[in-house]
C-alpha atoms as a PDB file:
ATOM      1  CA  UNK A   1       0.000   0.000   0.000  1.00  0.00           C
ATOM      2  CA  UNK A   2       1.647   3.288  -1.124  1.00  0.00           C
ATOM      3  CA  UNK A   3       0.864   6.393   1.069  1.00  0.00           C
ATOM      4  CA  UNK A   4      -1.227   7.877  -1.490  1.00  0.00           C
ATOM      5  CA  UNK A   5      -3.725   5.050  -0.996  1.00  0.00           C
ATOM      6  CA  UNK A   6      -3.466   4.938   2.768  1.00  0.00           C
ATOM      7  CA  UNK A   7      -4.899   8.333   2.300  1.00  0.00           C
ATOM      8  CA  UNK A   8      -7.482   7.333   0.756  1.00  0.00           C
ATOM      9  CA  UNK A   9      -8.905   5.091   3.180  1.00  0.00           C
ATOM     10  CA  UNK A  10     -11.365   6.684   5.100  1.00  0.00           C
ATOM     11  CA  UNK A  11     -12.114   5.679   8.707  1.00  0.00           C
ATOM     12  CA  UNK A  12     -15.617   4.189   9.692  1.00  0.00           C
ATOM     13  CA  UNK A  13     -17.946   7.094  10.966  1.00  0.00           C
ATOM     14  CA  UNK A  14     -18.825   7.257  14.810  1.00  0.00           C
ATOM     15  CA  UNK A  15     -22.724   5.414  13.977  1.00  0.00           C
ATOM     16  CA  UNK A  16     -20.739   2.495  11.975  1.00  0.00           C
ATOM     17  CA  UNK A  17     -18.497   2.113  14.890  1.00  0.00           C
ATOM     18  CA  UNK A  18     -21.426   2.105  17.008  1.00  0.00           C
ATOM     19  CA  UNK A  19     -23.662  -0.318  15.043  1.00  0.00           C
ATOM     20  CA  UNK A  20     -20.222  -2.590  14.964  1.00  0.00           C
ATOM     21  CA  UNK A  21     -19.433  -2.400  18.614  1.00  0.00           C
ATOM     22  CA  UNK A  22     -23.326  -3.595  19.496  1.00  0.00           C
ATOM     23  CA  UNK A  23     -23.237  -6.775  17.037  1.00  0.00           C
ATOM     24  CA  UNK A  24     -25.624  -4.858  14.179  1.00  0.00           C
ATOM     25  CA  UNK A  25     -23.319  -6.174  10.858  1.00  0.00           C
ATOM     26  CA  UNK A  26     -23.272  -3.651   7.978  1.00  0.00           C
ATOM     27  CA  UNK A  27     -20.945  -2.054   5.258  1.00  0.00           C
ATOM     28  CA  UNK A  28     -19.310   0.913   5.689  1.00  0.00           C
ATOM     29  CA  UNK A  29     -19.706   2.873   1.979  1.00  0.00           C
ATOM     30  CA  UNK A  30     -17.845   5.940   2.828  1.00  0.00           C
ATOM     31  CA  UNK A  31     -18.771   9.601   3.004  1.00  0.00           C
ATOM     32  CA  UNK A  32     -20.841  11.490   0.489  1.00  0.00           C
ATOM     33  CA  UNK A  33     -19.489  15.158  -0.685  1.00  0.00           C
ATOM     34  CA  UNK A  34     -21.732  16.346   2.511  1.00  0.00           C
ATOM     35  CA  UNK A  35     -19.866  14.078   5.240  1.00  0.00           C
ATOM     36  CA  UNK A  36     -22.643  12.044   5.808  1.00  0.00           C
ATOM     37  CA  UNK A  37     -21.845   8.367   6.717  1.00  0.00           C
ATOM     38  CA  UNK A  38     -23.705   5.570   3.925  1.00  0.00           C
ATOM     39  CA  UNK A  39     -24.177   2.206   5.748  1.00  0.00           C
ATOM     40  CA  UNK A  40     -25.373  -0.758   3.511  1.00  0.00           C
ATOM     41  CA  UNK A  41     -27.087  -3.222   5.320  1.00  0.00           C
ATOM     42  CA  UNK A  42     -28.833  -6.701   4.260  1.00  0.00           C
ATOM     43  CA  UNK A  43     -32.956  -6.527   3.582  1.00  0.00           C
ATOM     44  CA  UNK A  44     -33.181  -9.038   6.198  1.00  0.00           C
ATOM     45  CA  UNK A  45     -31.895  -7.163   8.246  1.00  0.00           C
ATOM     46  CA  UNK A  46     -32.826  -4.194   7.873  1.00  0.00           C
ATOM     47  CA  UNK A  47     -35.810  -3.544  10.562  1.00  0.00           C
ATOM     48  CA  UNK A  48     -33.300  -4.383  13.485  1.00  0.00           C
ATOM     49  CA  UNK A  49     -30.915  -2.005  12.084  1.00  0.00           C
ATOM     50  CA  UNK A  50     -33.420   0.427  11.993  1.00  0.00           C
ATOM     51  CA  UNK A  51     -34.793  -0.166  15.571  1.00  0.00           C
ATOM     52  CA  UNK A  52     -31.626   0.275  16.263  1.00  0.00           C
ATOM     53  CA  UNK A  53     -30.683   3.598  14.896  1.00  0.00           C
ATOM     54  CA  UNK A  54     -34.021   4.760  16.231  1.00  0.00           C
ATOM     55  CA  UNK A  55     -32.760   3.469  19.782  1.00  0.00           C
ATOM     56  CA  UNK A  56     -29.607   5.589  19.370  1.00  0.00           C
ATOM     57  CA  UNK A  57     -32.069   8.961  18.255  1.00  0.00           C
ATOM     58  CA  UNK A  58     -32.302   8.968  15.085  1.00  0.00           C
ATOM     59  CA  UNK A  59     -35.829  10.429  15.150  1.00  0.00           C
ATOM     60  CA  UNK A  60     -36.129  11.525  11.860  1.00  0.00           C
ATOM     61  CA  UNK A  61     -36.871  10.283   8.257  1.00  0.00           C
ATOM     62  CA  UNK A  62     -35.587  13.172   6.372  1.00  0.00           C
ATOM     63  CA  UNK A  63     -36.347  11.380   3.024  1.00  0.00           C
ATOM     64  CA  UNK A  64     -36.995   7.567   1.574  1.00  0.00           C
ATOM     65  CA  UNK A  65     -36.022   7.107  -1.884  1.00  0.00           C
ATOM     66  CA  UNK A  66     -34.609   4.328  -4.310  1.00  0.00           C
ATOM     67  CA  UNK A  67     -32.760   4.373  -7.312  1.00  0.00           C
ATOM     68  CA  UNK A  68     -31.942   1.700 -10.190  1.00  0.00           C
ATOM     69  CA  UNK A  69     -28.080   1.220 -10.133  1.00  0.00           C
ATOM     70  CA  UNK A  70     -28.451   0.135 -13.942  1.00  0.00           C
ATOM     71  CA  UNK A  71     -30.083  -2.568 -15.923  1.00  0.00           C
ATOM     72  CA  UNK A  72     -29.605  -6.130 -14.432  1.00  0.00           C
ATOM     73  CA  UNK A  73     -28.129  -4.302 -11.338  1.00  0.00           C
ATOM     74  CA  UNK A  74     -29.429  -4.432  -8.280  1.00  0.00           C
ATOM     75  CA  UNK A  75     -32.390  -1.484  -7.337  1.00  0.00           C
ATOM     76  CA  UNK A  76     -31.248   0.311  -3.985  1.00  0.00           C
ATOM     77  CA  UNK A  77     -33.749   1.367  -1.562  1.00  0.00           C
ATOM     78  CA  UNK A  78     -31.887   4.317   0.836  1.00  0.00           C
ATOM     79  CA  UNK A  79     -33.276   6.173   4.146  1.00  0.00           C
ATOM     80  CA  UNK A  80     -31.664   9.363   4.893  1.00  0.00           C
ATOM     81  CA  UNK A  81     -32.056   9.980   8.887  1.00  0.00           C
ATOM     82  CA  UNK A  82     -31.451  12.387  10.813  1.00  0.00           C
ATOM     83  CA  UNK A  83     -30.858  12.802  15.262  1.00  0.00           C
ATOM     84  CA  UNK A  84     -33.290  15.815  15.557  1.00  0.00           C
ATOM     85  CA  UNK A  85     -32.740  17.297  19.356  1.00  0.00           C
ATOM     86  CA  UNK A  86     -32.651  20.648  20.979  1.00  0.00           C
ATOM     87  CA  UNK A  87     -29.381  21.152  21.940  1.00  0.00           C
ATOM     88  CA  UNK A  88     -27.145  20.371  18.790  1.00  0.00           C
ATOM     89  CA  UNK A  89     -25.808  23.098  16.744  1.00  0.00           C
ATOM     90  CA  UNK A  90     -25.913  20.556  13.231  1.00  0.00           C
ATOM     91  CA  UNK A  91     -28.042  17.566  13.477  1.00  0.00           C
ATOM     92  CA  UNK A  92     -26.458  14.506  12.717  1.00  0.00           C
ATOM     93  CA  UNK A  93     -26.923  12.296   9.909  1.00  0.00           C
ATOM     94  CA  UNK A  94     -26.587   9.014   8.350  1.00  0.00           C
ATOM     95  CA  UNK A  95     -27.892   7.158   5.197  1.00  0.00           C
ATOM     96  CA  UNK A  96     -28.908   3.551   4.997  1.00  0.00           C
ATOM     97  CA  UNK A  97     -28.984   1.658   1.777  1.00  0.00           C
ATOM     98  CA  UNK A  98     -30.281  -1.743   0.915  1.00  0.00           C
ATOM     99  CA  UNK A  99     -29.535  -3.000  -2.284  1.00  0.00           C
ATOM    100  CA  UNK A 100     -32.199  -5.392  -3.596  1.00  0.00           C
ATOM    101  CA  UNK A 101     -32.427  -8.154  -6.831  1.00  0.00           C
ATOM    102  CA  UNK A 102     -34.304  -6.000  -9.640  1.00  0.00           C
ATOM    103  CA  UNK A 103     -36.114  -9.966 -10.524  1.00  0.00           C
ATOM    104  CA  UNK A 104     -37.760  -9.583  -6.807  1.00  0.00           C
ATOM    105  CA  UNK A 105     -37.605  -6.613  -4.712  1.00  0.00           C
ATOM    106  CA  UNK A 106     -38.572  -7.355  -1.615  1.00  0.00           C
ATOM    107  CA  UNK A 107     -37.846  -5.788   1.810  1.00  0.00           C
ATOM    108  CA  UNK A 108     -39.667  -4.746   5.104  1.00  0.00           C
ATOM    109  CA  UNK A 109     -41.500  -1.197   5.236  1.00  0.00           C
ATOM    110  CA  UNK A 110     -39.900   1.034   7.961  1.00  0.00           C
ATOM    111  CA  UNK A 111     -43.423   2.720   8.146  1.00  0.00           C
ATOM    112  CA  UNK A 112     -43.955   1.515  11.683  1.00  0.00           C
ATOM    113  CA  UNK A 113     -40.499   2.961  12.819  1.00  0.00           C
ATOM    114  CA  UNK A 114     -40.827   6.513  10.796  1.00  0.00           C
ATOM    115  CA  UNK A 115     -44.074   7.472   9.911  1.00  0.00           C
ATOM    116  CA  UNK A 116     -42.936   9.456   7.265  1.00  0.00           C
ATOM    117  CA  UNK A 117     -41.953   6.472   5.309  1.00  0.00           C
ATOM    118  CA  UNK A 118     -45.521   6.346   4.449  1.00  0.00           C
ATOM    119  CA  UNK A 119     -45.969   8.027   1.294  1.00  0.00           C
ATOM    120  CA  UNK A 120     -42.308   7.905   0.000  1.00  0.00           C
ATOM    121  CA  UNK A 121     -42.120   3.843  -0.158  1.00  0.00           C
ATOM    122  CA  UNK A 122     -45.525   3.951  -1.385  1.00  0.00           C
ATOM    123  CA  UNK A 123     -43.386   6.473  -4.099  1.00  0.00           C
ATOM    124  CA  UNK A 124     -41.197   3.999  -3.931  1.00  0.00           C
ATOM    125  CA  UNK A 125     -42.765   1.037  -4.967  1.00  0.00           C
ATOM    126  CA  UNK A 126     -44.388   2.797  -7.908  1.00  0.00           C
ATOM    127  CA  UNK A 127     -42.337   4.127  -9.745  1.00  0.00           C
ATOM    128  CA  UNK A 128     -39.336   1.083  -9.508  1.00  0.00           C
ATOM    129  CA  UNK A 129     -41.523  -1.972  -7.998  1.00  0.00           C
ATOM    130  CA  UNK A 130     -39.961  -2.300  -4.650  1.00  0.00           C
ATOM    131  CA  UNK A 131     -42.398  -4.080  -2.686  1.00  0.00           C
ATOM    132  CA  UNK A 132     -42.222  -2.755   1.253  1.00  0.00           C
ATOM    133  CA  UNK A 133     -43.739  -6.020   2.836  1.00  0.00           C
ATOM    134  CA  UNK A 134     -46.046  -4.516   5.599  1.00  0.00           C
ATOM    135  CA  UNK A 135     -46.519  -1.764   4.519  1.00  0.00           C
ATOM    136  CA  UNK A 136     -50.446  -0.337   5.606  1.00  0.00           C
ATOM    137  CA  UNK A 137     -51.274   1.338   2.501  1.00  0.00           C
ATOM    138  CA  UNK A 138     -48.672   0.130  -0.791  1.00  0.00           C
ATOM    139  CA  UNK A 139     -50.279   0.961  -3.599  1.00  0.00           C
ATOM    140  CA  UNK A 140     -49.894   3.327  -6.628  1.00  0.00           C
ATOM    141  CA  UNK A 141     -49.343   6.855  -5.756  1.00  0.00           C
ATOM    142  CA  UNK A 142     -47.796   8.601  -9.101  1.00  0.00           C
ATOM    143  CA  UNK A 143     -49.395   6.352 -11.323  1.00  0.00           C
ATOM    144  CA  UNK A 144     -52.751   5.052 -12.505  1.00  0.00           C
ATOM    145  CA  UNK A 145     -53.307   1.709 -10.621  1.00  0.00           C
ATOM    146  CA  UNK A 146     -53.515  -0.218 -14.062  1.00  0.00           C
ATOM    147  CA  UNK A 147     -50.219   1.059 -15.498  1.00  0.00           C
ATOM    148  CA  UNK A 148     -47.743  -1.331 -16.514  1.00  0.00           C
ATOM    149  CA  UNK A 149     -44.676  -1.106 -15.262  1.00  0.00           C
ATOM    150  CA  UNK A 150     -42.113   0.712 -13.293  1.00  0.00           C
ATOM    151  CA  UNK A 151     -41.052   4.325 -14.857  1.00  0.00           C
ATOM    152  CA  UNK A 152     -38.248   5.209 -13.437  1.00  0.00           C
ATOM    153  CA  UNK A 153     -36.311   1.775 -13.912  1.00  0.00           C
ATOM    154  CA  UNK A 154     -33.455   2.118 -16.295  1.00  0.00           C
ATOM    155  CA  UNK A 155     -34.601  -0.701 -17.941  1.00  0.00           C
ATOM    156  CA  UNK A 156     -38.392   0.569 -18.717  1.00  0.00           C
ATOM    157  CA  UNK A 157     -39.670   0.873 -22.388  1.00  0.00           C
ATOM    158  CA  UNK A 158     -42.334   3.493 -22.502  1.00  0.00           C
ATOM    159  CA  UNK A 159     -45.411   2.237 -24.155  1.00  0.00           C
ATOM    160  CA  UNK A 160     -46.400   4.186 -27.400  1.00  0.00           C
ATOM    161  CA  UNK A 161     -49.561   5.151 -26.064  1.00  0.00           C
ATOM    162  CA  UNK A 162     -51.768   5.118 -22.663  1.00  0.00           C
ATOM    163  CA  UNK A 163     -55.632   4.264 -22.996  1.00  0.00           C
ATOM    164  CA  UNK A 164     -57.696   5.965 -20.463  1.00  0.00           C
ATOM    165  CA  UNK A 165     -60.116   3.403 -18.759  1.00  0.00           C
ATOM    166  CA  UNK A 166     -64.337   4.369 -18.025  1.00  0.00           C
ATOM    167  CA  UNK A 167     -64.372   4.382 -14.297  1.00  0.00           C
ATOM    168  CA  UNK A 168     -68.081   3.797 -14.586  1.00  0.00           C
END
């Protein structure tokens, strides 16, 4: 290892560390350009890891998204949380990402940890197919309930037209 790649290993953020010390196993992805720490964890996983991070205040669901890492790549399914209290100057943060098989995306819905992850899996699910199992409400949100499909997928082939059904 040359010293120009020892410098570019970056040290595991104080909430990996954490997770680590108390058994929770994850990857540490690095920093984004903001400083947050990414954390990938398994789906199966997940809802422990979760509890946990809500055990150690992270309050907050600041957003829910996904992404489609390319086609025949695995979709990712991310939480963005945040330790919302009175007496810190900058909140901290931290970003959770579970990478699921685009042939069956499957993985539990955080909806009964954060509230907020209510609509925004339901977004979710609808515009790449990520199903949130347990989830109170998962259906269409964007999209009309017959569509075909999941837009946003890198893979998706836009059909050449859209026939509005009678609702009577």
């Amino acid at each position: 290892m040359t010293p120009a790649d020892s410098a570019a290993v970056v040290e595991a953020g104080n909430v990996s560390k954490w997770l680590a010390q108390n058994g929770f196993e994850h990857e540490f992805l690095g920093l984004d350009a903001s400083g947050v720490e990414m954390l990938k964890v398994d789906p199966e996983f997940l809802i422990p890891f979760s509890t946990a991070l809500y055990a150690y205040g992270f309050n907050y669901l600041q957003c829910q998204g996904a992404y489609d890492s390319g086609p025949g790549q695995d979709l990712v399914s991310f939480y963005h949380l945040i330790k919302v209290s009175d007496n810190a100057e900058k909140p901290e943060e931290v970003r959770v990402k579970v990478f699921l098989p685009r042939d069956n995306p499957r993985v539990a819905s955080v909806y009964w940890i954060w509230k907020a992850a209510d609509w925004q899996e339901r977004e979710s699910y609808d515009m790449y197919g990520i199903v949130y199992e347990g989830h109170p409400n998962l259906k269409r949100i964007l999209m009309p309930e017959d569509w075909v499909g999941y837009p946003l997928r890198k893979d998706y082939i836009s059909p050449d037209f859209y026939e509005l059904q009678d609702a009577y």
